[in-house]
Protein backbone atom coordinates (compact mmCIF):
# COMPACT_ATOMS: atom_id res chain seq x y z
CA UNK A 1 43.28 -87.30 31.46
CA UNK A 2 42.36 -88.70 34.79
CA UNK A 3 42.81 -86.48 38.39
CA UNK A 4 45.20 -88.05 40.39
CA UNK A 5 44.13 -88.93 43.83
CA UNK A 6 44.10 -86.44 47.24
CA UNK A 7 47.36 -87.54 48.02
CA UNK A 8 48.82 -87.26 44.61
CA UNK A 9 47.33 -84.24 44.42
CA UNK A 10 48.83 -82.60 46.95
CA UNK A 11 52.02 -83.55 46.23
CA UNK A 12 51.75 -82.45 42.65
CA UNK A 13 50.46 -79.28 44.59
CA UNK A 14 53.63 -79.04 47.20
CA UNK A 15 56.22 -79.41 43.92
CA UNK A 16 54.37 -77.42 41.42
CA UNK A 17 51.65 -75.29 43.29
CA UNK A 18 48.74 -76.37 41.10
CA UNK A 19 46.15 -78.29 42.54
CA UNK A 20 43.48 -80.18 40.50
CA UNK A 21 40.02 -80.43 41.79
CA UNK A 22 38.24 -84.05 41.38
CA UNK A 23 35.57 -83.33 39.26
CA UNK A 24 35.75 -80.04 38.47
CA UNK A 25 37.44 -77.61 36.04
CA UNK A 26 38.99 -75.62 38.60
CA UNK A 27 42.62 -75.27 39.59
CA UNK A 28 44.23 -73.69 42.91
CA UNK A 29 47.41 -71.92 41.87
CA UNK A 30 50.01 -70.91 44.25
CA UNK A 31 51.76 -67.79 42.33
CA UNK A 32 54.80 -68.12 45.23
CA UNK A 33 55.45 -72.15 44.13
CA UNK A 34 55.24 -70.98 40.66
CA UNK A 35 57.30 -68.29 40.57
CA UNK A 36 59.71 -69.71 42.48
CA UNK A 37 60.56 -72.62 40.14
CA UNK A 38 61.27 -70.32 37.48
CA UNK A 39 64.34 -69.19 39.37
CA UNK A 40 67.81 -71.26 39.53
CA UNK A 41 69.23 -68.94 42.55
CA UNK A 42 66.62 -67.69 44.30
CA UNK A 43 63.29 -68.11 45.50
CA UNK A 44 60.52 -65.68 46.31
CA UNK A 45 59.38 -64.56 49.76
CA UNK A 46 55.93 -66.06 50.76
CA UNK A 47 55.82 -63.76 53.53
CA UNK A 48 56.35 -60.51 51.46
CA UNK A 49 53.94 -62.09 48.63
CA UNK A 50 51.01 -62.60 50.90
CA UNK A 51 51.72 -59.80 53.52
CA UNK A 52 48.58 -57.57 51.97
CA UNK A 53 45.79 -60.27 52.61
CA UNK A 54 47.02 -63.14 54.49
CA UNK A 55 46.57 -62.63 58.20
CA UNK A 56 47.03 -65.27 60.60
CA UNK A 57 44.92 -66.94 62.38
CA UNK A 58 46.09 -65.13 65.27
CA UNK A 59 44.66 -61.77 63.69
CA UNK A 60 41.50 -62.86 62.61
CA UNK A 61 40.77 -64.03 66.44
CA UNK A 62 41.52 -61.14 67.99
CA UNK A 63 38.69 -59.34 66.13
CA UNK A 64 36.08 -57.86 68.68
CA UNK A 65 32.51 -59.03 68.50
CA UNK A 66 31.64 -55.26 67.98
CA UNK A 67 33.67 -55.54 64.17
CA UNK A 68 32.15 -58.81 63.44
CA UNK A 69 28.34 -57.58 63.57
CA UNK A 70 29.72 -53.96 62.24
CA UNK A 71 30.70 -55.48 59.25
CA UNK A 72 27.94 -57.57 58.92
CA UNK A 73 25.36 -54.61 59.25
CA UNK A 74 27.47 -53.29 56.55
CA UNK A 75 26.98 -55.86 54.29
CA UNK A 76 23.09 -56.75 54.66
CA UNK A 77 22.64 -52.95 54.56
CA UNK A 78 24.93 -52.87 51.01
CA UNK A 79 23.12 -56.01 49.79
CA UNK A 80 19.73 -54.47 50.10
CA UNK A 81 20.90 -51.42 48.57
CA UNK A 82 21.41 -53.42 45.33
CA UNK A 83 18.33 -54.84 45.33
CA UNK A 84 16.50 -52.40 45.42
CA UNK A 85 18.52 -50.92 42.95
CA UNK A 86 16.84 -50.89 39.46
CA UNK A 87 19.20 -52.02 36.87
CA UNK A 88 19.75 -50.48 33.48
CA UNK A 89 19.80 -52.26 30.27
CA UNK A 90 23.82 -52.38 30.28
CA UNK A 91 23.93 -53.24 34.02
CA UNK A 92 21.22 -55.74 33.18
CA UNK A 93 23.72 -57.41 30.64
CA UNK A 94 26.46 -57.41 33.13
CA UNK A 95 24.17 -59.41 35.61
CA UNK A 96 22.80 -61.86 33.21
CA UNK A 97 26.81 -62.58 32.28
CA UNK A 98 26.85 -63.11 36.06
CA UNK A 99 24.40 -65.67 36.17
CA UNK A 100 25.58 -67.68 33.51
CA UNK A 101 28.85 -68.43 35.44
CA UNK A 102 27.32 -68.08 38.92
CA UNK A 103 26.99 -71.80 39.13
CA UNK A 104 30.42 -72.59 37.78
CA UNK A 105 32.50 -70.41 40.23
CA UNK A 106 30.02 -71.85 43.69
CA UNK A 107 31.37 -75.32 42.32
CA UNK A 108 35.31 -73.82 42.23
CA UNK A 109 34.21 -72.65 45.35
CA UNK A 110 32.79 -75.70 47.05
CA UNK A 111 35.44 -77.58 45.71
CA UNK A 112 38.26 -76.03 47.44
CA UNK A 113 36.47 -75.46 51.06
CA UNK A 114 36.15 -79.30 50.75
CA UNK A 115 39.71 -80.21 50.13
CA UNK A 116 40.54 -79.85 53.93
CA UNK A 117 44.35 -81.12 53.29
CA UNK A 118 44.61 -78.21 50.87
CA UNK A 119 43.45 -75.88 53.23
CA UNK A 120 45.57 -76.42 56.08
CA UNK A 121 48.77 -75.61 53.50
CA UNK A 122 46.47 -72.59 52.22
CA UNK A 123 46.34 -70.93 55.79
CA UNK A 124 50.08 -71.01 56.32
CA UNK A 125 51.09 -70.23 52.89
CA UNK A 126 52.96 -67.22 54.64
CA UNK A 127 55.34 -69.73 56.24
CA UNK A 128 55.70 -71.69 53.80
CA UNK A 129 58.94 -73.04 52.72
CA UNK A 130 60.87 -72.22 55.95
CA UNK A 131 61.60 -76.00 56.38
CA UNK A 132 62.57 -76.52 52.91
CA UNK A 133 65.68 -76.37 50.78
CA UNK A 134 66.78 -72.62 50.71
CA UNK A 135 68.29 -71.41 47.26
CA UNK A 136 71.21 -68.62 47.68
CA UNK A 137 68.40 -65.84 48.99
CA UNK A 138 65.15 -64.82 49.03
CA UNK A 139 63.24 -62.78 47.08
CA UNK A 140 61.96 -60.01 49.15
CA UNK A 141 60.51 -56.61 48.63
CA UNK A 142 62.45 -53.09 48.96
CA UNK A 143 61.72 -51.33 51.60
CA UNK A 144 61.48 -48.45 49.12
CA UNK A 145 59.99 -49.41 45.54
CA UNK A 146 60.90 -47.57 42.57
CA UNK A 147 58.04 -45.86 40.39
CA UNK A 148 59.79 -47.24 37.00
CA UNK A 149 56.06 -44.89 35.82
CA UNK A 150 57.11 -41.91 37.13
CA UNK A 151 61.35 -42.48 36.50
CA UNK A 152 60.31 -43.10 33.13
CA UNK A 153 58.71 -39.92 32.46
CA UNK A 154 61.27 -37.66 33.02
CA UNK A 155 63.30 -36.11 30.85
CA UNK A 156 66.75 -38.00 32.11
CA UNK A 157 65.16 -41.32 31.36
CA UNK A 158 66.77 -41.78 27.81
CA UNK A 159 70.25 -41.62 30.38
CA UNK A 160 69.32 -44.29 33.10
CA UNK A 161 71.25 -47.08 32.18
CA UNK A 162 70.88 -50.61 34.27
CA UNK A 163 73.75 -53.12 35.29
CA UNK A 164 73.14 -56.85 34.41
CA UNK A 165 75.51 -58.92 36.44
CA UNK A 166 76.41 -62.27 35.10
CA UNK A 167 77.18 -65.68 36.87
CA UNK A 168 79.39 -68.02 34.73
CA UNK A 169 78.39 -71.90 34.64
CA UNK A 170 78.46 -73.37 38.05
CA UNK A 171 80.32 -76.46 36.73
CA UNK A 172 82.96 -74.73 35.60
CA UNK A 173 83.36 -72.46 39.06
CA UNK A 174 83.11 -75.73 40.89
CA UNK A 175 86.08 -77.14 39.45
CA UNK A 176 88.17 -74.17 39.59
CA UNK A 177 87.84 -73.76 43.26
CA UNK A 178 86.96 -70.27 43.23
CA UNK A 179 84.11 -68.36 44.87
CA UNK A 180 81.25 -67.59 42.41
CA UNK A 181 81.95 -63.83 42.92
CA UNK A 182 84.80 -64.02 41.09
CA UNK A 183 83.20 -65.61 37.84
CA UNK A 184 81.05 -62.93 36.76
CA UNK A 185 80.29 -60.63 34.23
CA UNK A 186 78.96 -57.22 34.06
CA UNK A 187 77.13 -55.56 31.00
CA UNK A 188 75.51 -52.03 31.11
CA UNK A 189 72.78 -51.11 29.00
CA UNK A 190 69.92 -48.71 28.98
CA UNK A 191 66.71 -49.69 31.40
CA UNK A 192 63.67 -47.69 29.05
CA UNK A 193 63.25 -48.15 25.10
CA UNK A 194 65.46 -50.93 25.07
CA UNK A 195 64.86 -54.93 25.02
CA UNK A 196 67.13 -55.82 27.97
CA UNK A 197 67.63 -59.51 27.87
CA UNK A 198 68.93 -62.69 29.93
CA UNK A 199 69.90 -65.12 27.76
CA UNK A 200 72.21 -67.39 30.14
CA UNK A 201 71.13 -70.72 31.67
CA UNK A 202 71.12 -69.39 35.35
CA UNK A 203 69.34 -65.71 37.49
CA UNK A 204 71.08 -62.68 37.01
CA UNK A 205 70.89 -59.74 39.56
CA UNK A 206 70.25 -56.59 37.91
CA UNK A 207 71.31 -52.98 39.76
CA UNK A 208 68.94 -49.97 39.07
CA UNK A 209 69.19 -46.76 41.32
CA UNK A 210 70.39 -48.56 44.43
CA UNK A 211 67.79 -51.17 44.12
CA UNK A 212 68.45 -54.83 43.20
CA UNK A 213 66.33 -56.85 40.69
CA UNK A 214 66.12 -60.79 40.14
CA UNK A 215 65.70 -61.50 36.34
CA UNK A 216 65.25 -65.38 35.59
CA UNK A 217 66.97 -67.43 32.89
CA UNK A 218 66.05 -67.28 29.57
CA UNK A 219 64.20 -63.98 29.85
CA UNK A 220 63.89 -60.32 28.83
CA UNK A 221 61.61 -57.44 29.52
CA UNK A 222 60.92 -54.21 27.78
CA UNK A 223 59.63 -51.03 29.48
CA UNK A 224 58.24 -48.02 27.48
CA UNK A 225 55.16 -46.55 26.77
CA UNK A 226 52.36 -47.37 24.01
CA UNK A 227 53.56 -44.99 21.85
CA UNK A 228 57.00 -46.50 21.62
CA UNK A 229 55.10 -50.16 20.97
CA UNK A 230 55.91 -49.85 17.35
CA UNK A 231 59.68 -50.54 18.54
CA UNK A 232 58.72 -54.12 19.38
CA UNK A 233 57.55 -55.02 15.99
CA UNK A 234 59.86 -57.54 14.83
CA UNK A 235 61.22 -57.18 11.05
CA UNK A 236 60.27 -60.75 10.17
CA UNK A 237 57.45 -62.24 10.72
CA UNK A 238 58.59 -65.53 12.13
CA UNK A 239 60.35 -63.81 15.00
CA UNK A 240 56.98 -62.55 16.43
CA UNK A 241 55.30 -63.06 19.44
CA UNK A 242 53.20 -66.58 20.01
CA UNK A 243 51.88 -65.55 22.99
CA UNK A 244 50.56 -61.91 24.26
CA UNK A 245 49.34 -61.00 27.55
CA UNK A 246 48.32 -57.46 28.14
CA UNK A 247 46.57 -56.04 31.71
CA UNK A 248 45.96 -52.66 30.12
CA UNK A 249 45.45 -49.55 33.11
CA UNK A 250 41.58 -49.65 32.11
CA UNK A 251 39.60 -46.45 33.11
CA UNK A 252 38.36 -47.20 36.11
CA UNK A 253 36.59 -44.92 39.04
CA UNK A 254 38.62 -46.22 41.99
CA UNK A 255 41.69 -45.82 40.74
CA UNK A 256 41.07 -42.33 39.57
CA UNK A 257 39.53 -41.71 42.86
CA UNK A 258 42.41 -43.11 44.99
CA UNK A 259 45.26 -42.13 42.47
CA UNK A 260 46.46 -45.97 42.57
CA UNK A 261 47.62 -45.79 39.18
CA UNK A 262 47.58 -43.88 36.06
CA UNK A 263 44.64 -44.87 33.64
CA UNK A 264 43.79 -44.64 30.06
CA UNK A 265 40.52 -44.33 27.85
CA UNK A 266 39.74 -47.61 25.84
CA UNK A 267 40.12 -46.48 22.66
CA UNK A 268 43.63 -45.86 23.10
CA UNK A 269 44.00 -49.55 22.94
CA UNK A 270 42.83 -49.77 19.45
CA UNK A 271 46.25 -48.46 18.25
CA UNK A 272 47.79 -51.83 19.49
CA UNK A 273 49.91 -53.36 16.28
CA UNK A 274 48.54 -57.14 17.80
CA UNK A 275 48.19 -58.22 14.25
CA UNK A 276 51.78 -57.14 13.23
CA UNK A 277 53.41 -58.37 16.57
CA UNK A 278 51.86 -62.21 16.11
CA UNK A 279 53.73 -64.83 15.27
CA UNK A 280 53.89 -66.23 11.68
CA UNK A 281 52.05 -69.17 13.37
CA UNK A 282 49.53 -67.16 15.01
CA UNK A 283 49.79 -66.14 18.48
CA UNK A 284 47.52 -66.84 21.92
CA UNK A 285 46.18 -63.34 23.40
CA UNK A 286 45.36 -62.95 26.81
CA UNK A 287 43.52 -59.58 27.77
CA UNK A 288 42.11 -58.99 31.38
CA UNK A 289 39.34 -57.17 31.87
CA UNK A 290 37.45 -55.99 34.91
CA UNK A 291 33.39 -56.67 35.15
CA UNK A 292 31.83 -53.44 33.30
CA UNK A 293 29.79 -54.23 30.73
CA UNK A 294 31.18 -51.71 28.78
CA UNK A 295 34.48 -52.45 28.91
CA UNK A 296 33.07 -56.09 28.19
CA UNK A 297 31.13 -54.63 24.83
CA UNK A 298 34.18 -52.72 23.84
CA UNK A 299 36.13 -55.35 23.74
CA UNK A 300 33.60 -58.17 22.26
CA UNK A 301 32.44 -55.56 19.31
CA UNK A 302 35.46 -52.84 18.88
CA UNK A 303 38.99 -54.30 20.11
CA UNK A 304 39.28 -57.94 19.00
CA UNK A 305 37.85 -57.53 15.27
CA UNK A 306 40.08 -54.40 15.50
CA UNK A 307 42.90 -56.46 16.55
CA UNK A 308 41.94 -59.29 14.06
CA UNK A 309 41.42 -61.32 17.67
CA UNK A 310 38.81 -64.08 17.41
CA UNK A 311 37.61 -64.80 20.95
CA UNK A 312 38.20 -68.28 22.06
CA UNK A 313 37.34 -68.50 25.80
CA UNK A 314 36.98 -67.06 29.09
CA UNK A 315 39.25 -67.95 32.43
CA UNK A 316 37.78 -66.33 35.98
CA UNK A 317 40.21 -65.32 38.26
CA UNK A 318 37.95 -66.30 42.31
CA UNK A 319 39.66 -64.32 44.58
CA UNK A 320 40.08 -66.06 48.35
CA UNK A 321 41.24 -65.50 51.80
CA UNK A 322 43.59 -67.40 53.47
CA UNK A 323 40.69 -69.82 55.18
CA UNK A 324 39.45 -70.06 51.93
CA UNK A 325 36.54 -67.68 51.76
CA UNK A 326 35.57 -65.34 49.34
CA UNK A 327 37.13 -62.00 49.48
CA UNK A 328 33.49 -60.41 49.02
CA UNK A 329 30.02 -61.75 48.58
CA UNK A 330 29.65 -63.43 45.15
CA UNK A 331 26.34 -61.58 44.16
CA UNK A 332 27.53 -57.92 45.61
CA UNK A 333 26.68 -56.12 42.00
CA UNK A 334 29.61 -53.67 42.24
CA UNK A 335 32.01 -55.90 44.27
CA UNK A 336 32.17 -59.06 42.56
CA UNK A 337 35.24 -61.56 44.25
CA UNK A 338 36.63 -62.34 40.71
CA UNK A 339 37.84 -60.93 37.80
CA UNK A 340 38.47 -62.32 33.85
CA UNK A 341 40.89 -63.01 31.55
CA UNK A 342 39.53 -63.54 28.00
CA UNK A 343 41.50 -65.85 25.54
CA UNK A 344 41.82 -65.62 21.82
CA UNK A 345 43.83 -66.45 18.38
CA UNK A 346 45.31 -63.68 16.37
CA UNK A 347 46.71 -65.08 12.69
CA UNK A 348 48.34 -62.78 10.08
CA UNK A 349 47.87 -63.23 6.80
CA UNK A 350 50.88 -64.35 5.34
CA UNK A 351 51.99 -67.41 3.70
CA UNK A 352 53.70 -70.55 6.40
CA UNK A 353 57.62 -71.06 5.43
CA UNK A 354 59.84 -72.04 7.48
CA UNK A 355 59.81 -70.43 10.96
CA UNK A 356 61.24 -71.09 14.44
CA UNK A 357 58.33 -71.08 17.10
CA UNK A 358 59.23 -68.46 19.70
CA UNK A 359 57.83 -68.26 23.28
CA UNK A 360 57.95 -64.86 24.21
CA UNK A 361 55.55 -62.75 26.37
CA UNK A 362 54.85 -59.13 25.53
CA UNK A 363 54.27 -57.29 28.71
CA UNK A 364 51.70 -54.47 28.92
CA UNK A 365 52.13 -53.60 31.59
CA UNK A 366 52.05 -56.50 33.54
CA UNK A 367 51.75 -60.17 33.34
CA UNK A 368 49.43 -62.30 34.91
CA UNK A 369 48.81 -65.77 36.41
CA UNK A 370 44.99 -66.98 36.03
CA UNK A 371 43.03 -69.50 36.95
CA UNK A 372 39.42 -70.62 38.63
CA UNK A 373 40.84 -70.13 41.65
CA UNK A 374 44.00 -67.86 42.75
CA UNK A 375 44.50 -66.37 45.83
């Protein structure tokens, strides 16, 4: 398949926000473009998106020369903490895994600080759009989010219920001369243990607890816990799930530490029915996983042949700033820029009849974007 030129590129870039590097495997994904098209209504806030590391230009000049060499102390006196740390067996692994794709992501890398016209869009990504066509609103965040975590574990949750609002077809309001207000539809159904689906052709806007929610066309999301997973089993096979993405809460230090977010031990993952959710056809799973080795061991030698996963390929996930460098030195041992999401096929062993292919996502707890490169 050949790479289209700069130019093409860019404007393959501008209309889809994926941009192709010439001669390399790597891709520059712009979650705001992307997400965006999925709507029919509305369109999602660049500015809200990228408010937690984009700073403009304006920022980063203002920084005194006492910060710069701060931070740089900081740095050389971190770096030469790791080397002259002496690495265990495990951590030995985890830096040999390191090595073997050290070369690929400094080519991602390179590749993107040399596609100048890229660049330029990159640093205003904040802005961008404010020129453009405008659907009926933005996407923007509350100035109060919801916990669904914490609303979900109390003891009134079975009796939250969420309102689905309903636009009829456009066509049809057009030609009656009425306001769109007055063509829609309302449907209340419970928000936890329950499959809540939008199955028209347009956005609905969904009302929780005072807050508004956006769900696109042709979609549907589930929130529970693991232990109500079972639930989403389907009762025939050809109705399961062809593709899986799960971002499990992995333990992790830091977010113990800083009480970010709730975290599980690995093995609880092993009661995941992946095998019984898949697809008559097979299905595509997508697991992230930070950079431990031993979350990388537990899920090479335990999870997948417990999940009846064979392992099919890796995608890194090179975390940038909005001029393009690296969030975080590429060799920092404990503070690598980039994370992975590993690929593989799950097939259940049952005979092919006749099936309808479904394209559904199973959510756990999050879904993800990933790519060589993503800011």
């Amino acid at each position: 398949m050949a790479v289209p030129e700069p130019n093409d590129r860019l404007s393959v870039f501008l209309k889809t926000g994926i941009y192709q590097f010439e001669g390399s495997k790597a891709v520059f994904i712009d979650p705001v473009r992307i997400l965006t098209r999925s709507y029919t209504r509305f369109r999602v806030s660049p500015s809200a998106y990228y408010s937690r590391f984009f700073n403009s230009i304006a920022d980063h000049s203002t920084e005194t020369h006492n910060n710069c060499s701060g931070n740089l102390k900081k740095r050389k006196r971190n770096k030469k903490k790791e080397k002259s740390h002496n690495l265990n067996s495990r951590e030995q692994i985890a830096d040999q895994r390191h090595q073997e794709v050290r070369s690929m992501l400094l080519k991602a890398h390179e590749a993107l600080l040399k596609s100048s016209e890229l660049l330029e869009i990159v640093k205003n990504l904040r802005n961008v759009g404010c020129d453009e066509e405008r659907h009926e609103t933005d996407v923007i965040s509350q100035d109060s989010e919801l916990d669904f975590v914490e609303v979900g574990s109390v003891w009134q949750a079975p009796l939250y219920e969420i309102t689905l609002n309903f636009h009829k077809d456009e066509m049809m309001v057009k030609n009656a001369g009425f306001p769109p207000s007055q063509f829609c539809k309302q449907r209340v159904v419970p928000v936890f243990n329950n499959l809540v689906a939008n199955e028209e052709s347009s956005d609905m806007v969904a009302e929780f607890l005072n807050c508004r929610y956006i769900v696109p066309k042709k979609s549907c999301f589930y929130m529970s816990d693991l232990g109500k997973i079972h639930n989403l089993i389907p009762a025939e096979s050809d109705r399961g799930f062809n593709l899986i993405v799960i971002d499990p809460p992995w333990e992790n230090s830091s977010a113990h530490q800083k009480l970010k977010y709730r975290t599980l031990p690995n093995r609880h993952f092993l009661s995941l029915p992946i095998k019984q959710l898949t697809h008559t056809a097979g299905s595509l799973v997508a697991l992230w996983v930070t950079n431990r080795e031993k979350l990388r061991s537990f899920v090479e030698n335990e999870l997948f042949p417990k999940w009846g996963v064979k392992y099919a390929a890796t995608f890194y996930w090179l975390k940038v700033k909005s001029d393009g460098l690296l969030i975080s030195e590429l060799d920092l041992f404990h503070h690598r820029p980039y994370e992975c999401v590993i690929l593989g096929y799950c097939h259940r062993e049952v005979s092919l009849s006749n099936h309808r292919n479904q394209s559904y996502v199973f959510r756990c707890p999050f879904i993800s974007l990933c790519s060589l490169c993503r800011i």
